[in-house]
Protein backbone atom coordinates (compact mmCIF):
# COMPACT_ATOMS: atom_id res chain seq x y z
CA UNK A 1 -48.39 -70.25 -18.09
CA UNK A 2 -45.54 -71.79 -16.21
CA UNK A 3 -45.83 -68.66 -13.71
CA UNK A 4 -49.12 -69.86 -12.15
CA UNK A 5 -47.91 -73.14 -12.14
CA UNK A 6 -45.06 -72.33 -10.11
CA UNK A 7 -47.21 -70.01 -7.91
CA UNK A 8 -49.48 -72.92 -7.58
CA UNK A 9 -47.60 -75.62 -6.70
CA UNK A 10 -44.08 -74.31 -5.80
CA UNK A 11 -45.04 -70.99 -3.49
CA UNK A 12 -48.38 -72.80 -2.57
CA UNK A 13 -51.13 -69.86 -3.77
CA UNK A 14 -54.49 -70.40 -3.86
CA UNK A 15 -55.94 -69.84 -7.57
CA UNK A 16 -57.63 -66.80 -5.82
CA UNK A 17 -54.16 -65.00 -4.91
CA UNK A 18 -52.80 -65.98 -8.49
CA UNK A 19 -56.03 -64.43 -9.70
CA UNK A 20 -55.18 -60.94 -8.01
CA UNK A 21 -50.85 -61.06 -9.13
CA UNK A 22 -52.07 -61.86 -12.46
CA UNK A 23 -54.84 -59.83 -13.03
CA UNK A 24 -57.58 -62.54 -14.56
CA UNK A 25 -60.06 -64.16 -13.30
CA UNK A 26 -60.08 -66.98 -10.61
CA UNK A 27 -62.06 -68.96 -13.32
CA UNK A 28 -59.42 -68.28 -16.47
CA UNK A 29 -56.75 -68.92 -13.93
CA UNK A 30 -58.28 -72.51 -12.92
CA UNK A 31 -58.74 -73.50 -16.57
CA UNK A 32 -55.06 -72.54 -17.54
CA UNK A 33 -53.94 -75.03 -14.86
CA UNK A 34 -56.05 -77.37 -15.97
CA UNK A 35 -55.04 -77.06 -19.89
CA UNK A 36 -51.05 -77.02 -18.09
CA UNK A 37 -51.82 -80.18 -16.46
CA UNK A 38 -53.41 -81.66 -19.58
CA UNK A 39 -50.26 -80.66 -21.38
CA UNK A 40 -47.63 -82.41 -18.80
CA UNK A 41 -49.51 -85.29 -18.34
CA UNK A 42 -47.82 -87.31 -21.51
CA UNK A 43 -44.76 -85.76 -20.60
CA UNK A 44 -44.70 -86.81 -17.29
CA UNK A 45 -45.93 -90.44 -18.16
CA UNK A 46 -43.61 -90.97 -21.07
CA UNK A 47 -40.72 -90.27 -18.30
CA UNK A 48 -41.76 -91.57 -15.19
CA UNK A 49 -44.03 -94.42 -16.38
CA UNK A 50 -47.07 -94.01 -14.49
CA UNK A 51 -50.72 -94.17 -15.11
C-alpha cells in the first residue's frame, strides 16, 4: 500500500496512472488510499497535534 501512496503524493500520479503500474482498478486503487489515509490519520494527529 505505501507504493500508491508514494506514487500519489510523492511522484504526483493520478489514481488512473497508478491504476495501469499496478494493474487494479482505478476504483480498488481510490479505496486503498482512502483506507491508507484512514490509517495515518491517528498517527499523524497523535504527532503533529492537529484536528
Amino acid at each position: 500500500m505505501q507504493y500508491r501512496i508514494h506514487l500519489f503524493y510523492y511522484e504526483g500520479y493520478k489514481t488512473t496512472q497508478i491504476a495501469e503500474i499496478t494493474g487494479q482498478k482505478e476504483s480498488t486503487v481510490r479505496s486503498l488510499l482512502h483506507r491508507a489515509r484512514e490509517k495515518l490519520k491517528p498517527i499523524l494527529k497523535e504527532m503533529y497535534d492537529f484536528e
